[in-house]
Protein backbone atom coordinates (compact mmCIF):
# COMPACT_ATOMS: atom_id res chain seq x y z
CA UNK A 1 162.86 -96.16 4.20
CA UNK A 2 166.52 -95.83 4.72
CA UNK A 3 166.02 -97.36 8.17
CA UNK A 4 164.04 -100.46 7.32
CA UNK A 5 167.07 -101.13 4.68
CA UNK A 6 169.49 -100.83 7.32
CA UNK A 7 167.79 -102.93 9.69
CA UNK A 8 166.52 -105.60 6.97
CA UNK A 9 170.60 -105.62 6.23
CA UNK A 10 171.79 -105.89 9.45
CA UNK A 11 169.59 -108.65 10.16
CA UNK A 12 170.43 -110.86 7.11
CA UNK A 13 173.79 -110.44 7.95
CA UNK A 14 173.45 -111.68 11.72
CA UNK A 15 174.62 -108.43 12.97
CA UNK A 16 173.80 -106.74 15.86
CA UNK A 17 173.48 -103.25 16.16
CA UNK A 18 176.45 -102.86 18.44
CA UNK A 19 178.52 -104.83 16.21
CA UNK A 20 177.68 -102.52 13.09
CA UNK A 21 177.89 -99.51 15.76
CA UNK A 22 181.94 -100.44 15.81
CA UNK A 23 182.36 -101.16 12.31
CA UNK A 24 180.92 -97.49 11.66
CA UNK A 25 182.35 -95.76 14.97
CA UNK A 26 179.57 -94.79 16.29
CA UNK A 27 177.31 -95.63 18.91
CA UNK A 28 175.02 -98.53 19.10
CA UNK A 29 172.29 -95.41 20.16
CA UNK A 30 173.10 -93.61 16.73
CA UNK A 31 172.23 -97.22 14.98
CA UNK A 32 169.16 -97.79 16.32
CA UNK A 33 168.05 -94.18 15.97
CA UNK A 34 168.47 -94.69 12.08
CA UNK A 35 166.87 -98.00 12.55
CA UNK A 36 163.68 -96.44 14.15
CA UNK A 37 163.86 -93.21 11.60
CA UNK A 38 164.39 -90.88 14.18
CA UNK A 39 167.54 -89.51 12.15
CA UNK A 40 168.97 -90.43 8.58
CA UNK A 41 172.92 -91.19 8.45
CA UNK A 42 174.69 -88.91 6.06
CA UNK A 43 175.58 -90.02 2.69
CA UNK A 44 179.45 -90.84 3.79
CA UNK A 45 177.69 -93.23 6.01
CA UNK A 46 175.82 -94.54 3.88
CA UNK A 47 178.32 -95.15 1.59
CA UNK A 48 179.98 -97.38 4.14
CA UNK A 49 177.10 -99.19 5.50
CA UNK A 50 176.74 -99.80 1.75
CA UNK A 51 180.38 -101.25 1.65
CA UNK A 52 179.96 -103.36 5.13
CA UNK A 53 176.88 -105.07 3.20
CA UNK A 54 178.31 -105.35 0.36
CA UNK A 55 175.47 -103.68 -1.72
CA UNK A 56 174.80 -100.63 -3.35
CA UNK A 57 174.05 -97.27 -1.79
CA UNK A 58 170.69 -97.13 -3.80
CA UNK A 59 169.64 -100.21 -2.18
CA UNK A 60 169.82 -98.47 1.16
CA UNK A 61 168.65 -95.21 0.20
CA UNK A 62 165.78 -97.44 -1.72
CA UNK A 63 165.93 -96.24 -5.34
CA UNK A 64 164.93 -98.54 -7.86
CA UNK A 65 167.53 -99.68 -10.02
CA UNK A 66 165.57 -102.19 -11.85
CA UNK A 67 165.71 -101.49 -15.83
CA UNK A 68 162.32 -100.36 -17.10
CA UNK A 69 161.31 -102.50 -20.21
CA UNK A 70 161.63 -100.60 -23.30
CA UNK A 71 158.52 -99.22 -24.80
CA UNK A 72 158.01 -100.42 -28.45
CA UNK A 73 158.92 -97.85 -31.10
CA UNK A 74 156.26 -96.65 -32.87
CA UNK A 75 155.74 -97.19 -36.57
CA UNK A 76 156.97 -94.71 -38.80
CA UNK A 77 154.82 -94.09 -41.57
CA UNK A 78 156.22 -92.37 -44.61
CA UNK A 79 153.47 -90.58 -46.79
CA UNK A 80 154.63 -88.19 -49.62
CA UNK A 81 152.29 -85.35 -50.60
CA UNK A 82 152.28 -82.99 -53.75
CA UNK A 83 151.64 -79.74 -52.86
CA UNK A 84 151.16 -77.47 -55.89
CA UNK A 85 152.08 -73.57 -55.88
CA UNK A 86 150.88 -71.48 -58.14
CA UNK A 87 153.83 -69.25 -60.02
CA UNK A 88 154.37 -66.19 -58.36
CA UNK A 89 152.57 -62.83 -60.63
CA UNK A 90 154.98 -61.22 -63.16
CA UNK A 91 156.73 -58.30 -61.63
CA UNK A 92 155.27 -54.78 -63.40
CA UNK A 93 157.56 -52.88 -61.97
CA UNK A 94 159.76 -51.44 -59.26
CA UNK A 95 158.91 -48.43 -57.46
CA UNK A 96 161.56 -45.67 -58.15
CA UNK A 97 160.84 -44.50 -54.40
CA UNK A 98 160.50 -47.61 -52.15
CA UNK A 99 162.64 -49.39 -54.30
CA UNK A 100 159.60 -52.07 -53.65
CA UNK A 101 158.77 -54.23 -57.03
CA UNK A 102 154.90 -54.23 -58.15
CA UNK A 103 153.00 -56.86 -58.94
CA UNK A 104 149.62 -55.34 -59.40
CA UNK A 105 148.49 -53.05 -62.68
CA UNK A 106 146.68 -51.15 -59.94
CA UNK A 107 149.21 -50.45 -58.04
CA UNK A 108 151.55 -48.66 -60.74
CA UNK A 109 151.89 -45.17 -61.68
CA UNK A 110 153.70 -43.99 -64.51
CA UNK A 111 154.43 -40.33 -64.03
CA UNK A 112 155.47 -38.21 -66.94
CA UNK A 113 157.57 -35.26 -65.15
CA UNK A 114 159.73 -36.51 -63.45
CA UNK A 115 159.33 -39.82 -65.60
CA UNK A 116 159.33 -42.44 -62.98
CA UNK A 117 157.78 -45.44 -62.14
CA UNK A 118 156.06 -45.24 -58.58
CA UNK A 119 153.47 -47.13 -56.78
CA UNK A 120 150.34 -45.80 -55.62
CA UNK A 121 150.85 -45.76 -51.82
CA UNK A 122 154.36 -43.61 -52.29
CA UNK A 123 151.94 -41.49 -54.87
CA UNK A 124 148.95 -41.29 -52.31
CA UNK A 125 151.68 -40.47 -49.01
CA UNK A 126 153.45 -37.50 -51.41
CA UNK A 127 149.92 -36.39 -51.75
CA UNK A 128 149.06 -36.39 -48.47
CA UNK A 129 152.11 -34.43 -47.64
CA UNK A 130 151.77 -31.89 -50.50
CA UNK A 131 148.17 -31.48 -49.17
CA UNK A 132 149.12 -30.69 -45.82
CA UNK A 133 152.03 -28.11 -46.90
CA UNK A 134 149.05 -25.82 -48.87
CA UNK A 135 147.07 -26.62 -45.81
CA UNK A 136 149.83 -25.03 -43.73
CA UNK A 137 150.67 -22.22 -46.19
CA UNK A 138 146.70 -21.37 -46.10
CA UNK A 139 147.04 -20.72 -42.34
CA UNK A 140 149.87 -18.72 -42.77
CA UNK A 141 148.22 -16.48 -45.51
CA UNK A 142 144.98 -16.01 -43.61
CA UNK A 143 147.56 -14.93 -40.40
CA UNK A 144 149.30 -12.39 -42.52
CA UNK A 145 145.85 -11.05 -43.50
CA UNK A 146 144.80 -10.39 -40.45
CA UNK A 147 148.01 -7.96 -39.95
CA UNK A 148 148.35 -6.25 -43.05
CA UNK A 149 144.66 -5.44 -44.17
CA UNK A 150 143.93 -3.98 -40.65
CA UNK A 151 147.59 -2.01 -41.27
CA UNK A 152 146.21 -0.94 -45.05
CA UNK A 153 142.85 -0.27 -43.39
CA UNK A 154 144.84 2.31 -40.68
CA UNK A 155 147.07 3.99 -43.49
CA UNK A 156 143.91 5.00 -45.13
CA UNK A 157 141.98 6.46 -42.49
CA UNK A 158 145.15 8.42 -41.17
CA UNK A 159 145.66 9.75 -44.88
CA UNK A 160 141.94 10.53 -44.40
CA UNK A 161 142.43 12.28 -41.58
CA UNK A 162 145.20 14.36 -42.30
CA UNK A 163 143.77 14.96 -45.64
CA UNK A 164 140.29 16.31 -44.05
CA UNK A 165 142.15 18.05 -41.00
CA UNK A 166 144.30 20.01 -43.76
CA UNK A 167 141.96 20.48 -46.19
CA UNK A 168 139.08 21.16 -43.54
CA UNK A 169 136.78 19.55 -45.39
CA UNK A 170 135.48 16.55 -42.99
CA UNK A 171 132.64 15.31 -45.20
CA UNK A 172 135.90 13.51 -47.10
CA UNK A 173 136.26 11.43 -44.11
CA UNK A 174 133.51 9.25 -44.97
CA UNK A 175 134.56 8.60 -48.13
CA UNK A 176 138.16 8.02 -46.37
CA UNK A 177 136.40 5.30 -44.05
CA UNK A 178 134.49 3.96 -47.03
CA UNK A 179 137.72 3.29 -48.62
CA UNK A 180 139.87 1.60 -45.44
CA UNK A 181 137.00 -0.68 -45.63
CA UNK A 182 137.22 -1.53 -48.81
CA UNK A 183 141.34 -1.63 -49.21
CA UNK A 184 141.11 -4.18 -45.86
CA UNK A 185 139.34 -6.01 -48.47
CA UNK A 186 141.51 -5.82 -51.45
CA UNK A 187 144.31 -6.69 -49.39
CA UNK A 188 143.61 -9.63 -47.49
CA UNK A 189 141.38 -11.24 -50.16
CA UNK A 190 144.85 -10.68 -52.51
CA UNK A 191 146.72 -12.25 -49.97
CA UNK A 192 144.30 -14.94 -48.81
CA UNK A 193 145.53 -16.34 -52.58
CA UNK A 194 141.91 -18.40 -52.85
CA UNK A 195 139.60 -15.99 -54.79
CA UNK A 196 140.36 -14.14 -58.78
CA UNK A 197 140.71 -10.50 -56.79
CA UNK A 198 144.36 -10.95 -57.01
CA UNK A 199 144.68 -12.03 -60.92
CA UNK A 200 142.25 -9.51 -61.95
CA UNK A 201 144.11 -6.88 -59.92
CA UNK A 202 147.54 -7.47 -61.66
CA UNK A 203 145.43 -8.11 -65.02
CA UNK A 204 144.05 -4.48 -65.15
CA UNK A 205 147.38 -2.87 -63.56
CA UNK A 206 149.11 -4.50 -66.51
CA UNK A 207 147.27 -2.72 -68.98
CA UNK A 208 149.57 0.49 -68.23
CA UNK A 209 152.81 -1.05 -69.75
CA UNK A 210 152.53 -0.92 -73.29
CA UNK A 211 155.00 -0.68 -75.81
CA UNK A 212 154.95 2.61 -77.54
CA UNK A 213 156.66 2.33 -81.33
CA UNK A 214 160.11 3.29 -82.46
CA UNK A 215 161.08 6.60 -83.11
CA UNK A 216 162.48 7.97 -86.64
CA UNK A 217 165.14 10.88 -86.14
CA UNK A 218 167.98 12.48 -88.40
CA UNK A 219 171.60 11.51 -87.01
CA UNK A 220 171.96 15.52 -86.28
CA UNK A 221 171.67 17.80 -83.57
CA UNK A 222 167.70 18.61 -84.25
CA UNK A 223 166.88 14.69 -84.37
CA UNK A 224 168.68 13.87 -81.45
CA UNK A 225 166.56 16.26 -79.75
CA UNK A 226 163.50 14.90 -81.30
CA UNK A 227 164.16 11.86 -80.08
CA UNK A 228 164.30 12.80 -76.57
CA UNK A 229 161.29 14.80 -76.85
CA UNK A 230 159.37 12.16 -78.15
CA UNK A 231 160.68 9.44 -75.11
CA UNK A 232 160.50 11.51 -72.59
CA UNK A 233 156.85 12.59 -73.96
CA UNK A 234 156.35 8.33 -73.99
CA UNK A 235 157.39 8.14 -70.32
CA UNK A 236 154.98 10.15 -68.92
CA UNK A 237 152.50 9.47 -71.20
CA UNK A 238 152.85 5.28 -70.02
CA UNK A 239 153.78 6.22 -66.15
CA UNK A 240 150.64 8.23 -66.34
CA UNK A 241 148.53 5.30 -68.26
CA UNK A 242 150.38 2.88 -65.56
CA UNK A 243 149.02 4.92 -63.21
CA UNK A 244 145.61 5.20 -64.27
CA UNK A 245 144.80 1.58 -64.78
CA UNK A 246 146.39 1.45 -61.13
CA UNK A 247 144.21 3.08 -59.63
CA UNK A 248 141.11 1.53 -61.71
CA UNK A 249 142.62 -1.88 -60.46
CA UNK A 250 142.44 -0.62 -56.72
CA UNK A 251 139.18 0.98 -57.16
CA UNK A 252 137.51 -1.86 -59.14
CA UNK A 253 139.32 -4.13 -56.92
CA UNK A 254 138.08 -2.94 -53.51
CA UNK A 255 134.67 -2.57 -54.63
CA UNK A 256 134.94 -6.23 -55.72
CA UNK A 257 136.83 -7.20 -53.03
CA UNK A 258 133.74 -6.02 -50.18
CA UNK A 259 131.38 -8.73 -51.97
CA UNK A 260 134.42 -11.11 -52.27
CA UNK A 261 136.24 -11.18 -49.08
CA UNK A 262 133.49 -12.64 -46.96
CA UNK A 263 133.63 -16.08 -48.96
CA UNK A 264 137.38 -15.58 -49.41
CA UNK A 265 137.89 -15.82 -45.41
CA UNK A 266 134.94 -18.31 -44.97
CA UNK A 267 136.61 -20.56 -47.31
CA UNK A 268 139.99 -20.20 -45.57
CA UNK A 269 138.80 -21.78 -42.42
CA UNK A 270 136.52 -24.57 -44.28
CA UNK A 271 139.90 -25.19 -47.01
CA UNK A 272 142.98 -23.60 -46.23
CA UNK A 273 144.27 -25.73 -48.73
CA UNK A 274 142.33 -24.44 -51.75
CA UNK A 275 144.38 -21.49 -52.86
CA UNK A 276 146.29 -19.87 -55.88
CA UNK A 277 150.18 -20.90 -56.08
């Protein structure tokens, strides 16, 4: 392309290719190799070959300089459209929590204590998290029933033995081994927190403190030792009543406790969850 301009140039200018050759200082070889399209002048050349012919350097190099036509703008249509919103809903409330307001009756909780205003999925996520905390508290009773109703269960059956080794009376160790069973029980179904062994333990063991009445005594030497008589007669008259119900709490309680414990510990795996606070 840039050759065929050069030589279409050249030759409406009654040149020769020598003559351009000098004008350029270069060889008439160099022309003709441009000429032919063996080579392509560089653009400093070009520039003066554009000067010599008094045309533009686009010409040579053959880019269209022609104006396009202009395309017709197109019509601009202007249309105006109502679009109609509907109100946004009345705000309820604001979550106390999130801090996010509420729209929906739904969605709102009033809570009496603490008396807030929260929304249900800050109410349903504190649930969730109090749910998992008795979840993990359950494992963590059922693990510390596992070591100290085996322990209970070992203290017995040593006092058994050294009872029955002092005593010499071995037929007691049965009864001994009878009762580690049954205090294994007691204690981990107390522990284990999910089953009324516990309550009704404390329940019956409470029946021992009692409140014995007032005492009426002279301001003299003889009263005041009335009055001792009669509290010291009240102590051991309500340590021995605490310690009779005591041991009617253990008893009835481990007796219970070996019909109790084997839901107690099934219901610990199925709902660790589910106990007593």
């Amino acid at each position: 392309m840039i050759g065929q301009n050069i030589r279409r140039l050249r030759t409406e200018k009654q040149m020769t290719q020598k003559a351009l050759a000098d004008k350029l200082f270069v060889t008439a070889q160099a022309v003709s190799r441009w000429e032919n399209g063996e080579v392509e002048p560089s653009l400093s050349t070009v520039t003066e070959i554009a000067r010599i012919f008094n045309v533009s350097a686009d010409e040579i190099l053959g880019i269209d300089t022609k104006p396009q036509a202009e395309k017709p703008e197109p019509e601009t249509i202007v249309r105006t459209e109502f679009v109609y919103k509907e109100p946004p809903p009345p705000v309820l409330g604001v979550c106390e929590v999130c801090n996010k307001p509420i729209y929906d009756a739904g969605e709102l909780i009033r809570e009496d204590y603490p008396k807030q205003i929260i929304c249900k999925t800050c109410r349903d996520k504190r649930e969730q998290r109090k749910q998992d905390t008795m979840r993990e508290n359950g494992i963590r009773h059922r693990m510390h029933s596992f070591v100290w109703g085996p322990l209970a269960a070992v203290a017995t059956l040593v006092i058994g033995i050294v009872t029955a080794s002092k005593t010499g009376n071995w037929g007691l160790l049965g009864a001994f081994a009878f009762g580690a069973v049954a205090i294994f029980a007691l204690v981990s179904c107390c522990i284990l927190q999910n089953n009324f062994i516990g309550e009704m333990v404390a329940t019956i063991f409470s029946w021992g403190f009692v409140k014995f009445p007032g005492v009426i005594f002279e301001l003299d030497l003889d009263g005041i030792v009335w009055l001792l008589t009669v509290k010291l007669l009240f102590w051991v008259l309500g340590l021995l009543l605490a310690c009779a119900t005591g041991a009617l709490a253990i008893v009835l309680g481990g007796v219970l406790s070996l019909f109790v414990y084997p839901y107690a510990i099934r219901k610990s795996f199925a709902h660790p969850e589910q106990y007593e606070i």
